[in-house]
Protein backbone atom coordinates (compact mmCIF):
# COMPACT_ATOMS: atom_id res chain seq x y z
CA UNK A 1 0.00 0.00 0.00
CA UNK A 2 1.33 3.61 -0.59
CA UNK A 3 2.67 5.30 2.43
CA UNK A 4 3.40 2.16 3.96
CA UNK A 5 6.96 0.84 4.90
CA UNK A 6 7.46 -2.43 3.95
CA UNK A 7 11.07 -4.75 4.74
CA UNK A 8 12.88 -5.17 1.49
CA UNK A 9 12.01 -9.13 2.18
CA UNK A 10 8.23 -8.30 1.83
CA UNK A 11 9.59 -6.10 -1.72
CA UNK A 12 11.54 -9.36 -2.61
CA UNK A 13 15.12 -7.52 -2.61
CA UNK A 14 16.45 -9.84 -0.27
CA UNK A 15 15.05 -13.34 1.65
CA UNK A 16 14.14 -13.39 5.01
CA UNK A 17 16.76 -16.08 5.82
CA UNK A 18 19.36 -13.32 4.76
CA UNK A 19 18.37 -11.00 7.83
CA UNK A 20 20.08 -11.31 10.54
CA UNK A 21 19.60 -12.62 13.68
CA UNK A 22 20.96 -13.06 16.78
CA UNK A 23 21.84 -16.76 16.30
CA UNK A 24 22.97 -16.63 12.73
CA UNK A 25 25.05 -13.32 14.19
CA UNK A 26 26.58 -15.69 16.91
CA UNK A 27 27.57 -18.03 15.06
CA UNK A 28 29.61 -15.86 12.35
CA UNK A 29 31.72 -14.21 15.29
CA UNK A 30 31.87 -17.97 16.45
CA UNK A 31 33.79 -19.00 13.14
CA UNK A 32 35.46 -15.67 13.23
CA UNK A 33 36.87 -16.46 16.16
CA UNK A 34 38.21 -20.12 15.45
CA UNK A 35 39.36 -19.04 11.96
CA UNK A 36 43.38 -19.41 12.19
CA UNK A 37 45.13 -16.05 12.65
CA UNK A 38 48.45 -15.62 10.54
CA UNK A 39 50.35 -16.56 14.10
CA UNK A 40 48.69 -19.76 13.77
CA UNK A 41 49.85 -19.92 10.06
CA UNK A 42 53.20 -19.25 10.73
CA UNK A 43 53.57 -21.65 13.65
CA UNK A 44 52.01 -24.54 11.30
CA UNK A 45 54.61 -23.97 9.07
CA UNK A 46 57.62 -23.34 11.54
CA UNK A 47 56.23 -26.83 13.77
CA UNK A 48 58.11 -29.34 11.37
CA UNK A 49 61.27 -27.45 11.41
CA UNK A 50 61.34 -26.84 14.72
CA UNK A 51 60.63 -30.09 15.53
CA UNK A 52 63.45 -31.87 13.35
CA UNK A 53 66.51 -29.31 15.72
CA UNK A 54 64.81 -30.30 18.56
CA UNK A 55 65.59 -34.29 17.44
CA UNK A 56 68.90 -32.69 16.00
CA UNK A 57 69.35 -31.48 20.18
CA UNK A 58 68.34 -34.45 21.74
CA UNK A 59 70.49 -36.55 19.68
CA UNK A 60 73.82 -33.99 20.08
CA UNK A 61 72.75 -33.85 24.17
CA UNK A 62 72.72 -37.55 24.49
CA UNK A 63 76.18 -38.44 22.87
CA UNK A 64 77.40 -35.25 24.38
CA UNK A 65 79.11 -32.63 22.05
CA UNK A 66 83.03 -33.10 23.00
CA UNK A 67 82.38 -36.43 22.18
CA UNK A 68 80.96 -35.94 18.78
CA UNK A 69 83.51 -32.90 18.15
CA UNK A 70 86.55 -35.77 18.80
CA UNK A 71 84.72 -38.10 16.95
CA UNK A 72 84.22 -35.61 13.88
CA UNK A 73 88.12 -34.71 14.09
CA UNK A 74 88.74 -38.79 13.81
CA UNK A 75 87.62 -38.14 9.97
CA UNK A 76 90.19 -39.77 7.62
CA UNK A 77 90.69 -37.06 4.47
CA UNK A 78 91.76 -40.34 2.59
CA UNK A 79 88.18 -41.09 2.23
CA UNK A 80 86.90 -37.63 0.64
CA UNK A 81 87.48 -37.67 -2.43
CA UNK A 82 85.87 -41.20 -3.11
CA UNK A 83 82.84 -40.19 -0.82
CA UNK A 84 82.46 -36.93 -3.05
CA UNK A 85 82.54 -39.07 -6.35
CA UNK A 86 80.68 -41.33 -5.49
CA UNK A 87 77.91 -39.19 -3.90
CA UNK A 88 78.13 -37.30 -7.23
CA UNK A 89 77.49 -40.16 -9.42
CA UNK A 90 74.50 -40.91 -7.44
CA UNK A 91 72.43 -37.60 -8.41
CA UNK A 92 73.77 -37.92 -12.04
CA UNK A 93 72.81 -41.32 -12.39
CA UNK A 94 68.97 -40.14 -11.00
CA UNK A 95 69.17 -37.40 -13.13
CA UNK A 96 70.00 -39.68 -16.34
CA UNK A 97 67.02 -41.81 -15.37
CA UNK A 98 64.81 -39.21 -15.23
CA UNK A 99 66.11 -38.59 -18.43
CA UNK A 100 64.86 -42.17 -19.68
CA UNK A 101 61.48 -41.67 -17.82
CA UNK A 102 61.05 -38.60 -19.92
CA UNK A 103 62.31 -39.74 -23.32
CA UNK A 104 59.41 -42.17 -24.33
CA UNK A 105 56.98 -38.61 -23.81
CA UNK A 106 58.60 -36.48 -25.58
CA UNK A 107 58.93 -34.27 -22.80
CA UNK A 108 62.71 -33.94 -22.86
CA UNK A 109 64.86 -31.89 -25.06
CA UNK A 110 68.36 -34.36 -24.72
CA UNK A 111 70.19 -35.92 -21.58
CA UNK A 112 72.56 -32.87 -20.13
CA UNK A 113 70.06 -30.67 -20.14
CA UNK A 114 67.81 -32.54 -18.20
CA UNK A 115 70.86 -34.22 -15.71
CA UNK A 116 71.23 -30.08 -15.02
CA UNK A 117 67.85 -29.51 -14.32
CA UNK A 118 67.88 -32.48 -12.03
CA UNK A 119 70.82 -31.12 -10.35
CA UNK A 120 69.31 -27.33 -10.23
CA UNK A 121 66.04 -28.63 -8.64
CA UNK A 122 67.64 -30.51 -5.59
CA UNK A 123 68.45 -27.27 -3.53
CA UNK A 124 64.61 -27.17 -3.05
CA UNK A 125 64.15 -30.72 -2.33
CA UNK A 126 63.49 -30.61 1.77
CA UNK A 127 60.52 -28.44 0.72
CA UNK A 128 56.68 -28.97 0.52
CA UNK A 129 56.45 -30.00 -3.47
CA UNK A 130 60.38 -29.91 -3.23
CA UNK A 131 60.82 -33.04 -5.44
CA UNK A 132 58.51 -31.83 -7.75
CA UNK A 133 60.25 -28.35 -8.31
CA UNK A 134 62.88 -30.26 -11.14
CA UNK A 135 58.95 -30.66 -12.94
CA UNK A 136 58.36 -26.88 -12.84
CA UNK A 137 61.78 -26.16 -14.24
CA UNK A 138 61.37 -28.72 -16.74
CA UNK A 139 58.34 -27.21 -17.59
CA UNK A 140 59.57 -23.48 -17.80
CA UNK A 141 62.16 -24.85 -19.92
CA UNK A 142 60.84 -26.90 -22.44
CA UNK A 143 56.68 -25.62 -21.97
CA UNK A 144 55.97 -29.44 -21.42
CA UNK A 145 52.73 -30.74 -20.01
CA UNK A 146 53.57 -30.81 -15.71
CA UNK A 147 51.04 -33.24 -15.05
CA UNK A 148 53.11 -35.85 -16.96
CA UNK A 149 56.61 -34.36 -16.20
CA UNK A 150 55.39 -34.45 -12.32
CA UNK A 151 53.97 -38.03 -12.61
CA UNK A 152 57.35 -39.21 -13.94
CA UNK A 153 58.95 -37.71 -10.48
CA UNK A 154 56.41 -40.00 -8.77
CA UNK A 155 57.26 -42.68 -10.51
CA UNK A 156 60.81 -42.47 -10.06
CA UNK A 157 60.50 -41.89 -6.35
CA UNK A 158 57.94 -44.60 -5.76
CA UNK A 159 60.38 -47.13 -7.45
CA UNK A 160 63.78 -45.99 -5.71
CA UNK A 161 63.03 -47.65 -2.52
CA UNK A 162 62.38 -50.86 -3.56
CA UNK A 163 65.74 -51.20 -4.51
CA UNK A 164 67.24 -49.85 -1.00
CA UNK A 165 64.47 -51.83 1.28
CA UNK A 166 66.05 -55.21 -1.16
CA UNK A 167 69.44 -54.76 -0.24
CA UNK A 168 68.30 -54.10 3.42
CA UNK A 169 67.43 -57.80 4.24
CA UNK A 170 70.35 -59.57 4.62
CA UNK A 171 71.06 -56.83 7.16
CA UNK A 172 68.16 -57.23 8.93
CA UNK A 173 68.56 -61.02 9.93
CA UNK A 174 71.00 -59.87 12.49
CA UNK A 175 68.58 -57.43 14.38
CA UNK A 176 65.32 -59.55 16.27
CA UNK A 177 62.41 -58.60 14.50
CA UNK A 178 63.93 -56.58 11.64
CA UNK A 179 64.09 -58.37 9.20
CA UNK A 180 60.00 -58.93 9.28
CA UNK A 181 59.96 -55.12 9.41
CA UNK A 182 61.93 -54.30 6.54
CA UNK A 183 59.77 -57.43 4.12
CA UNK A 184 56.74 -55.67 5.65
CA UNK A 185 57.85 -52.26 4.52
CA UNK A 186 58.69 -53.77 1.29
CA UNK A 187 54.81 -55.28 0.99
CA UNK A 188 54.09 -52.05 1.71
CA UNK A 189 55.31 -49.78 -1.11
CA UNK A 190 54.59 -52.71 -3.31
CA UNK A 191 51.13 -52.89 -2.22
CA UNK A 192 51.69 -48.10 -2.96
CA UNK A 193 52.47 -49.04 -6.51
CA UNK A 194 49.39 -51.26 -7.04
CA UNK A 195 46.82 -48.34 -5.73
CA UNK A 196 48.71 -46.15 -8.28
CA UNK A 197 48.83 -48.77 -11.69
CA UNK A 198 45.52 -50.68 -10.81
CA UNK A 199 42.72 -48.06 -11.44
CA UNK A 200 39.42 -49.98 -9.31
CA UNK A 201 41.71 -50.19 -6.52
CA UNK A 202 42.95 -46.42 -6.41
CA UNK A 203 38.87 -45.74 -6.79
CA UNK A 204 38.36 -47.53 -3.46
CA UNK A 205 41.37 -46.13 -1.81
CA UNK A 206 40.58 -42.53 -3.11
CA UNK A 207 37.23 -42.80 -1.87
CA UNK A 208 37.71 -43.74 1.23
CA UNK A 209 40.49 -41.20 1.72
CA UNK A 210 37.87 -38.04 0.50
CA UNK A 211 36.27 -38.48 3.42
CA UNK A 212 38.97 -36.11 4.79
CA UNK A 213 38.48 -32.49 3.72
CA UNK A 214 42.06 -31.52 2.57
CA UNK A 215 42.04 -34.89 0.21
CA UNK A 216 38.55 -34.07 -1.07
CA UNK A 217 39.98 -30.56 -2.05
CA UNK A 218 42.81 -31.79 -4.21
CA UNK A 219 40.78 -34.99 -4.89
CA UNK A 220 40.39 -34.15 -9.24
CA UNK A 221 44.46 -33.20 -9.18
CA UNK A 222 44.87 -36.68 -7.41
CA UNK A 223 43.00 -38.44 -9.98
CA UNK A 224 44.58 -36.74 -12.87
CA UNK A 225 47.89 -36.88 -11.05
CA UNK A 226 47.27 -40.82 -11.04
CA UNK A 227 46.00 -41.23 -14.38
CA UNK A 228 49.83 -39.92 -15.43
CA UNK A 229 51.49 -42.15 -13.60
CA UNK A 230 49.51 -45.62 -14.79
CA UNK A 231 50.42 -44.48 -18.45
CA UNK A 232 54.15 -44.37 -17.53
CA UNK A 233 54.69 -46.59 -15.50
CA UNK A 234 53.26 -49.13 -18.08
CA UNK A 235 54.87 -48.28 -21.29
CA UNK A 236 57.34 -51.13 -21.55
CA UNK A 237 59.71 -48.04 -22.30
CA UNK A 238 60.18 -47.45 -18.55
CA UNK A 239 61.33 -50.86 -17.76
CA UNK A 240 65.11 -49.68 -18.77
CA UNK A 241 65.06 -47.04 -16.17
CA UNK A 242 63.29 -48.51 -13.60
CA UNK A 243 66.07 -51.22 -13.22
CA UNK A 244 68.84 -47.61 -12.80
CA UNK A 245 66.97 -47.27 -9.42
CA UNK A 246 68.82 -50.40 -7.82
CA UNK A 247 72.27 -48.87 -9.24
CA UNK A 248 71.54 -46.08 -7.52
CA UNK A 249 70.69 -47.28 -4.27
CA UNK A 250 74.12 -49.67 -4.21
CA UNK A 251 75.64 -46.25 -4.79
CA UNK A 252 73.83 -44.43 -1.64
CA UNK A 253 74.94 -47.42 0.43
CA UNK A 254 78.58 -47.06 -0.78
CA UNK A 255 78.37 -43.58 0.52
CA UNK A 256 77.53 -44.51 3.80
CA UNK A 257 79.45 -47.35 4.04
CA UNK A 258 82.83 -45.33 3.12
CA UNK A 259 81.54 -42.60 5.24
CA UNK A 260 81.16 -45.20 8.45
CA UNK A 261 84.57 -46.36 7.46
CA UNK A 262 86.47 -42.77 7.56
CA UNK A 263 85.62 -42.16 11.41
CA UNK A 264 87.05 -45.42 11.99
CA UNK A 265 84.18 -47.37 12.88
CA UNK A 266 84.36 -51.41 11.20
CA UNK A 267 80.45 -52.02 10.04
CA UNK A 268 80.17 -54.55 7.57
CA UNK A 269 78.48 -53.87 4.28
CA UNK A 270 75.35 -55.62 5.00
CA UNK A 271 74.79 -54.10 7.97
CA UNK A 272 75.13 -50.44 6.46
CA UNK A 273 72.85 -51.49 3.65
CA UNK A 274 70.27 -51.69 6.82
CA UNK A 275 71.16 -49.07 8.88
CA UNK A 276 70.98 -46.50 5.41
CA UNK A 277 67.86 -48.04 4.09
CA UNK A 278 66.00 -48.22 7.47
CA UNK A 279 66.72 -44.35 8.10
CA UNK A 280 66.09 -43.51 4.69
CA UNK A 281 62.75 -44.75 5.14
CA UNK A 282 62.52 -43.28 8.63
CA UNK A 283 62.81 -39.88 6.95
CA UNK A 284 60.54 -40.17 4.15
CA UNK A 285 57.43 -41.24 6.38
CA UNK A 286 58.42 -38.52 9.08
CA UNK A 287 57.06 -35.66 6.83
CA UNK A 288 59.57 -34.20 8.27
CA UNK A 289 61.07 -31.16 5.83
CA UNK A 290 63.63 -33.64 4.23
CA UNK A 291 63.62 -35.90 6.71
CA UNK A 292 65.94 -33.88 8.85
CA UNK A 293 66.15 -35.26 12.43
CA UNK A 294 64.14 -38.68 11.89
CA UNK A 295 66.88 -39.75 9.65
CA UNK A 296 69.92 -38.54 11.96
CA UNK A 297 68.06 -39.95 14.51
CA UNK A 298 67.34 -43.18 13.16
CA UNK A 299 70.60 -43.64 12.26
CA UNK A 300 72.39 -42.84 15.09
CA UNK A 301 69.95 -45.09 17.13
CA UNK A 302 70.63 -48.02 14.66
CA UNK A 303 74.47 -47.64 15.07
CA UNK A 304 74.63 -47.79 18.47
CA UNK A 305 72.24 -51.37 18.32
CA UNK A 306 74.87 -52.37 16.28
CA UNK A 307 77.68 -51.50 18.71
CA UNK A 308 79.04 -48.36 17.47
CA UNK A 309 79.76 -45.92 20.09
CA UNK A 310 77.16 -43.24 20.39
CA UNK A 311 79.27 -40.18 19.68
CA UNK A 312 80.60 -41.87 16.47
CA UNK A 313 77.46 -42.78 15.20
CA UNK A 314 76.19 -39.04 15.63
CA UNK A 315 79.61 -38.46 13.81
CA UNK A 316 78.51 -40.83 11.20
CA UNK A 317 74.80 -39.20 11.03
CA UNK A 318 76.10 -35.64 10.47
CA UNK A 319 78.91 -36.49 8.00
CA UNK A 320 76.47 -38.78 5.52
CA UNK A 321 73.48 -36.08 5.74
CA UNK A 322 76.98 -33.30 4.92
CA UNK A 323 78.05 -35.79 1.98
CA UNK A 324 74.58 -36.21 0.85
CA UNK A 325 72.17 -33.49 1.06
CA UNK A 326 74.54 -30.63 1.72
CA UNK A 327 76.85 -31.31 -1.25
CA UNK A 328 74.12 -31.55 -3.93
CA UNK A 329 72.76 -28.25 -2.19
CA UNK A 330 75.50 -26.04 -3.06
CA UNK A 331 76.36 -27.97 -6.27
CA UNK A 332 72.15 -27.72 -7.29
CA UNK A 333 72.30 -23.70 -6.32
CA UNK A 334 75.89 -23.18 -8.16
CA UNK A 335 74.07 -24.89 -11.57
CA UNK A 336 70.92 -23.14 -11.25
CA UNK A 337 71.86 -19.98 -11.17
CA UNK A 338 74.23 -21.02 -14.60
CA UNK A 339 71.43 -22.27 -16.63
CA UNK A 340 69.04 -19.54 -15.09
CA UNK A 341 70.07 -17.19 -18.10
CA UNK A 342 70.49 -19.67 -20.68
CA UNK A 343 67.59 -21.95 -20.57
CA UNK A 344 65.75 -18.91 -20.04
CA UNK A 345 64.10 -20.08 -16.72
CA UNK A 346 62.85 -16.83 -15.34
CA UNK A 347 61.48 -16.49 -11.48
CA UNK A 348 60.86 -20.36 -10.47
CA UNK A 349 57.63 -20.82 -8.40
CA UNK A 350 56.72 -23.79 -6.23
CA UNK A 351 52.89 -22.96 -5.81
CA UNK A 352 50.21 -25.55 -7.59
CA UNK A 353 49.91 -25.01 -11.23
C-alpha cells in the first residue's frame, strides 16, 4: 500500500533467511573467532622445522658434544674424495634416469640438459612440493605438459626404494624382528604401486580417503595426477630405467658405508645397507622437511644397536646427511643460477599449477 513501509524481504530484494539474527550473528563471530590467525599460520609452518633441531638437540645432548667434536676430528681425508665421487654419481645417475622416464613422452629436449635440471632442482628438495620443483623447471624450460613431467617424479621416487628396502634384508637377519619389518615395509610400497597402476583399486582407496576435507579438495588433481602415472609406468619403455633405481641405491649405500669407514668405525656392508635403508625410510614417512632429524636420529639409534659408540654414530649421522644433502645443495644452487640465463628459466615458483 502507498505510504506504507514495507522490509525489502516483503519487496523481494532480499530473503528473510538473509536478515540477521541473533543466532545466525553468533555463530559468524563464532567461526570468526576459530578461523586461524596468521600466528597460527606461521607456527604450522615453523612446527616441522622446529621439531626436526629439537631431534637434532636431543640426539647432540645424548652423545654429548666433545664427544661428537673428537669423533668428527677422527675423519680420515683419505676417504673424501671417493665419498664426493661417489655421492656425485649418485644424483647424475637419477638425473639420467629421469632422463629415460622422460624420453618415451617427448617431454625432454636431450640428456645434459635434463641431468642439469635435475641437479638445479635438488636445492629445493626438503621443501613442501620440493621433489617436484625439477617438474616446474622442466616445464619453464621446455613448456611441457607438468602433469606428466610431475607423474614421472612419482614414478621415479615410488620405485627408488624398492631397490634400497632389497638390499636391506640380509642386514636385517641380524637385528630380532627386523628383518619382518623391513619385508613388511617392502609389501608395503609394493602394495603403494598397485593403488597407483591398478585403477578400481585407487577408486576404493581414493574414496575412502575423500572423506577427509584436505584430500577431497585436491581430490580431481589426485586423480589426474594418477591417471599420469599408470600411463608411464606401463609403457614397456620405462622398464630400462626402472632397473637404474637399484644402481643407484648400491651407490647411496657405498656412501655410507665409506663414510662409516672414515671415522674409523668397522660395520660390515650388509649391515650399512640396513642401517641406510632403514633411516632412509625413517625420513621419508616422518614428513619431516627432508627428513631432517628422523633420519639422523634413526641412524644414530641403529648404530649404536649395532655397537658403534654413540658419539661416532652421531659423527657418522652428520657427516652422511653433509656428503649427501649438503653437497648436492650447493652444487644444485651453483648450476641453477648457470642455466638460469640460458635456458631462459625466469622467477621459479613452487605454488600448484
Amino acid at each position: 500500500m502507498p505510504g506504507v513501509y514495507r522490509p525489502k524481504w516483503l519487496r523481494g530484494e532480499v530473503t528473510p533467511a538473509a536478515i540477521p539474527t541473533p543466532d545466525r550473528y553468533s555463530e559468524a563471530v563464532s567461526l570468526k573467532r576459530v578461523r586461524p590467525g596468521r600466528a597460527y599460520r606461521i607456527a604450522r609452518r615453523l612446527l616441522p622445522a622446529l621439531i626436526s633441531v629439537a631431534i637434532l638437540l636431543l640426539v647432540v645432548a645424548y652423545v654429548r658434544p666433545q664427544d661428537l667434536g673428537s669423533a668428527l676430528s677422527r675423519f680420515h681425508l683419505a676417504y673424501l674424495p671417493l665419498i664426493l665421487v661417489l655421492a656425485m654419481s649418485y644424483y647424475v645417475l637419477k638425473g639420467w634416469q629421469w632422463h629415460l622416464f622422460l624420453k618415451p613422452l617427448h617431454l625432454d629436449h636431450g640428456a645434459f640438459e635434463t641431468v642439469l635440471i635435475y641437479l638445479a632442482g635438488q636445492p629445493t628438495s626438503i621443501l613442501p612440493l620440493g621433489e617436484l620443483s625439477r617438474a616446474f623447471i622442466l616445464r619453464r624450460h621446455t613448456k611441457v605438459n607438468l602433469g606428466q613431467a610431475s607423474a614421472t617424479v612419482v614414478v621415479q621416487e615410488v620405485l627408488y626404494p624398492v631397490g634400497l628396502v632389497a638390499a636391506a634384508i640380509p642386514g636385517a637377519s641380524q637385528v630380532p624382528g627386523a628383518q619382518e619389518a623391513v619385508v613388511s615395509a617392502l609389501v608395503g610400497i609394493i602394495a603403494i604401486s598397485v593403488v597407483l597402476l591398478w585403477p578400481a583399486a585407487f577408486r576404493r582407496v581414493l574414496g575412502m580417503a575423500e572423506r577427509l576435507p584436505l584430500v577431497r579438495r585436491y581430490a580431481p588433481d589426485i586423480r589426474a595426477l594418477q591417471r599420469d602415472v599408470a600411463f608411464i609406468a606401463r609403457r614397456p619403455a620405462t622398464l630400462a630405467p626402472a632397473l637404474l633405481g637399484p644402481v643407484a641405491a648400491v651407490i647411496a649405500i657405498a656412501v655410507f658405508y665409506f663414510t662409516v669407514r672414515s671415522v674409523g668405525v668397522d660395520l660390515g656392508v650388509y649391515q650399512a645397507a640396513f642401517v641406510y635403508a632403514v633411516a632412509h625410510l625413517a625420513g621419508g614417512v616422518s614428513l619431516l622437511p627432508g627428513g631432517i632429524g628422523a633420519y639422523e636420529g634413526t641412524m644414530t639409534f641403529l648404530l649404536i644397536a649395532f655397537g658403534v659408540a654413540g658419539a661416532a654414530a652421531a659423527a657418522v649421522a652428520i657427516l652422511n646427511r653433509a656428503f649427501d644433502r649438503g653437497l648436492v645443495t650447493v652444487v644444485g644452487a651453483i648450476v641453477y643460477f648457470i642455466i638460469r640465463r640460458p635456458l631462459d628459466l625466469g622467477e621459479i615458483s613452487l605454488a600448484p599449477d
